[in-house]
C-alpha atoms as a PDB file:
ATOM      1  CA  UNK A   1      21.306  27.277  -1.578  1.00  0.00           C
ATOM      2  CA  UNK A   2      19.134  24.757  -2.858  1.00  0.00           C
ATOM      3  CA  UNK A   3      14.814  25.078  -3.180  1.00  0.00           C
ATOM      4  CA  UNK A   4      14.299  23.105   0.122  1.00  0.00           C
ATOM      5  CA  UNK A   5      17.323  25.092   2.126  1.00  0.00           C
ATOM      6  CA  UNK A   6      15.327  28.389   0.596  1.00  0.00           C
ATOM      7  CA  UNK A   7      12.112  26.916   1.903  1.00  0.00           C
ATOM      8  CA  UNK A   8      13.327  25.716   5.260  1.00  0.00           C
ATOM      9  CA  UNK A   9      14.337  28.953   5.682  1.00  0.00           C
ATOM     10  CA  UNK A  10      11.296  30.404   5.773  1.00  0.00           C
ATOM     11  CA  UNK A  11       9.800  28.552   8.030  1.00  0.00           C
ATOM     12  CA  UNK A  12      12.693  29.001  10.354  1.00  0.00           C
ATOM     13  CA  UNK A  13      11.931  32.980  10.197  1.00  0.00           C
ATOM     14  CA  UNK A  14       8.649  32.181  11.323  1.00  0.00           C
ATOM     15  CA  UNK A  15       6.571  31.676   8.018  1.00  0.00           C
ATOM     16  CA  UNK A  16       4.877  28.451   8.427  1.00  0.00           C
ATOM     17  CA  UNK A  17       1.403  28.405   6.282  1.00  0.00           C
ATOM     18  CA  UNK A  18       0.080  25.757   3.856  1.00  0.00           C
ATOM     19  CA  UNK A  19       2.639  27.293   0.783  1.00  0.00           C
ATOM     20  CA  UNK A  20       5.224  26.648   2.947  1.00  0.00           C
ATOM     21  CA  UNK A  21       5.200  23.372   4.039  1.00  0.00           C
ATOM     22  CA  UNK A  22       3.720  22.186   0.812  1.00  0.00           C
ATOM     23  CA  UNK A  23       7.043  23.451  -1.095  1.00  0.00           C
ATOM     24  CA  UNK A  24       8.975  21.803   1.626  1.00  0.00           C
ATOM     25  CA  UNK A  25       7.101  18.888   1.480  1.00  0.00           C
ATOM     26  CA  UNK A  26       7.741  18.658  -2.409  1.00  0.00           C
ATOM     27  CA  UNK A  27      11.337  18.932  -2.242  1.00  0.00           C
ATOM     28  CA  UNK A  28      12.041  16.112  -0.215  1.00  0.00           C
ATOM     29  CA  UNK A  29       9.566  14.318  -2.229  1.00  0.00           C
ATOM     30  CA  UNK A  30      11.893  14.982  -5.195  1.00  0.00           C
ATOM     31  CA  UNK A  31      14.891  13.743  -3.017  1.00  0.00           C
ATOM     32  CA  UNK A  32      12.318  10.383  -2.447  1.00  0.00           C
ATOM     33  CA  UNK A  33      12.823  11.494   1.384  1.00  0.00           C
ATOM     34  CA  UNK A  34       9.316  10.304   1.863  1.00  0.00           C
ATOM     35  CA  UNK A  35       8.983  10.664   5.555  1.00  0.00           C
ATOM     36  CA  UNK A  36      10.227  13.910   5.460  1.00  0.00           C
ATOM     37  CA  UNK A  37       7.397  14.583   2.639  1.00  0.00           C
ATOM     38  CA  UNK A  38       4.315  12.961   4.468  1.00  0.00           C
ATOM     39  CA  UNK A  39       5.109  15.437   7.911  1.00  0.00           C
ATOM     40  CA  UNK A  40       5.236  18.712   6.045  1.00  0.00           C
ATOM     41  CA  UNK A  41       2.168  17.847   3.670  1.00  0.00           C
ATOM     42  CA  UNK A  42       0.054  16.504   6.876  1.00  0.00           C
ATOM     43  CA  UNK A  43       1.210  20.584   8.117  1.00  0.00           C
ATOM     44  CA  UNK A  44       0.151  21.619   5.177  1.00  0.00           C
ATOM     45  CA  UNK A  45      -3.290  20.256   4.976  1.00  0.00           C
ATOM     46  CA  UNK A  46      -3.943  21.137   8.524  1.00  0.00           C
ATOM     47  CA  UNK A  47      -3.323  24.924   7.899  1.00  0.00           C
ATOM     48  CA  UNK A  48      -5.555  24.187   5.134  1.00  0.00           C
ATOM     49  CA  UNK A  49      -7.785  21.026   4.509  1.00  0.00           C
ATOM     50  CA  UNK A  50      -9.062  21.986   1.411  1.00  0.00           C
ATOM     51  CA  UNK A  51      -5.708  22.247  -0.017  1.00  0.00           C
ATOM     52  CA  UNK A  52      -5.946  19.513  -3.325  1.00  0.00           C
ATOM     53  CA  UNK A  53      -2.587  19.662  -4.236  1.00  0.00           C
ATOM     54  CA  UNK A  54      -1.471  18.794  -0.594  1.00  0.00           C
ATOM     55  CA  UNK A  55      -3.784  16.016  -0.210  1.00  0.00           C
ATOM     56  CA  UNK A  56      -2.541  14.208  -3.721  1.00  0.00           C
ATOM     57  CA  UNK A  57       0.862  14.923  -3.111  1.00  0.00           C
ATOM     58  CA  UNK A  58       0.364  13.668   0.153  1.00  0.00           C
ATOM     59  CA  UNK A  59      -1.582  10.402  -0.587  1.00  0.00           C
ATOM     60  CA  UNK A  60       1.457   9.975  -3.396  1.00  0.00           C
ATOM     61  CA  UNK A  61       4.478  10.220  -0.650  1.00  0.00           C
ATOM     62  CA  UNK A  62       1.844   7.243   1.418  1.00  0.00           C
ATOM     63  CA  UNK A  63       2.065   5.090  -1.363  1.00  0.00           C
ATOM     64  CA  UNK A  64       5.947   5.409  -2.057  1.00  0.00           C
ATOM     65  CA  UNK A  65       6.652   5.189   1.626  1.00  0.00           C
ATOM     66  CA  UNK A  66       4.758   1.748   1.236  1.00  0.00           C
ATOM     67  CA  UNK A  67       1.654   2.844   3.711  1.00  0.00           C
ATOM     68  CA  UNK A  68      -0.927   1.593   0.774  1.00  0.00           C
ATOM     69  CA  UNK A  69      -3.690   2.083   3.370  1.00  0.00           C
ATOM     70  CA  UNK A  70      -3.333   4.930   4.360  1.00  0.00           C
ATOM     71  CA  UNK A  71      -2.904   6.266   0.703  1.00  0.00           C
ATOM     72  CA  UNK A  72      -6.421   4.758  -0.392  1.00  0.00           C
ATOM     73  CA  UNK A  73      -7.814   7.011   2.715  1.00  0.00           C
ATOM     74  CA  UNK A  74      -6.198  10.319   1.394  1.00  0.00           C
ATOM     75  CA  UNK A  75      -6.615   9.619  -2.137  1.00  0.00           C
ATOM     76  CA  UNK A  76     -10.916   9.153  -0.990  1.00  0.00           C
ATOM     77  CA  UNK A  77     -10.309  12.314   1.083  1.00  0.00           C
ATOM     78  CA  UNK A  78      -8.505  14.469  -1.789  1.00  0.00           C
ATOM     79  CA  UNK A  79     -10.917  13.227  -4.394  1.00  0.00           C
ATOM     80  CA  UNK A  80     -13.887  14.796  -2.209  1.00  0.00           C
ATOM     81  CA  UNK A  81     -11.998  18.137  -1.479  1.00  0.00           C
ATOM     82  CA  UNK A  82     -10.833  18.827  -5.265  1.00  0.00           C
ATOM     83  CA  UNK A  83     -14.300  17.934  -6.144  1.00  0.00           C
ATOM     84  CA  UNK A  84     -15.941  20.249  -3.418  1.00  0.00           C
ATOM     85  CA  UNK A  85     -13.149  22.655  -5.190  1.00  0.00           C
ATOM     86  CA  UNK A  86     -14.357  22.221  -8.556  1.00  0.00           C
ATOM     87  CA  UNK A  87     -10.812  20.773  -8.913  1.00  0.00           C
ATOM     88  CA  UNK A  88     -11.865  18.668 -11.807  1.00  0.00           C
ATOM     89  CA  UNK A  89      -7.599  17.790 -13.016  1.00  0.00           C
ATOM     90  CA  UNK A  90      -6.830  16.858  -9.850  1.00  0.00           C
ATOM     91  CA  UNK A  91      -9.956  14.732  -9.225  1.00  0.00           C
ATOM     92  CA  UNK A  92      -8.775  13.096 -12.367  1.00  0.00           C
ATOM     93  CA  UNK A  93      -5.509  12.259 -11.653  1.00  0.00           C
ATOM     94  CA  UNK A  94      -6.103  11.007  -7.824  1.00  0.00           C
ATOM     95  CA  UNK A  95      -8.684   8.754  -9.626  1.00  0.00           C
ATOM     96  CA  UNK A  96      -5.918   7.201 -11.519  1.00  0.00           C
ATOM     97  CA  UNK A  97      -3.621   6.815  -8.784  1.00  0.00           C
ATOM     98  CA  UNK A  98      -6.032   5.260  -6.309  1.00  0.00           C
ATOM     99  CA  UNK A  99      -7.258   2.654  -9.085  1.00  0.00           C
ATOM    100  CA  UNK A 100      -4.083   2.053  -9.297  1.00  0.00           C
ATOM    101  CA  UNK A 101      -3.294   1.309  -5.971  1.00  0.00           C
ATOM    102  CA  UNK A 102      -6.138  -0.803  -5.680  1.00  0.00           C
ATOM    103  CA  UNK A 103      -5.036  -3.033  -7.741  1.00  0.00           C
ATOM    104  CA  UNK A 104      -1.709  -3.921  -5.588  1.00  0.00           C
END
């Protein structure tokens, strides 16, 4: 049984929470199933908004999945919340990718 079947799992037996779908979300990142990624990380930051991780691995599966725009936006949004968090490696590395992105 692979990490996403384990995962998927889970939320079939009812356990859907921010953990969750961000470990879902993740997998089929890894698999470059970027669709996939962007719908269980937008679940995960709506059980939590303040959720950094979610919200840069979310703005990353944007900008593979070609949706630049609406990268920049959750890049700008994450930023804010790791900050808020005191999330100062994540700040750091969302920094990078949107300046990155920016330049595109």
């Amino acid at each position: 049984m692979s990490q996403l079947d384990t995962f998927k799992a889970l939320l079939e037996k009812g356990n859907d929470n921010e953990l969750v779908r961000y470990s879902i979300g993740n997998e089929y990142f890894k698999e470059k199933d970027f669709k996939q990624a962007i719908i269980h990380l937008e679940k995960a930051i709506e059980f939590k908004p303040t959720f950094s991780a979610a919200w840069k691995l979310y703005a990353k599966a944007l900008a593979e999945n070609h949706q630049n725009n609406e990268a920049i936006v959750a890049y700008e949004k994450g930023i804010d919340i790791a900050e808020a968090n005191g999330d100062i490696q994540a700040v750091k590395e969302m920094r990078v990718f949107l300046k990155r992105l920016k330049k595109d």
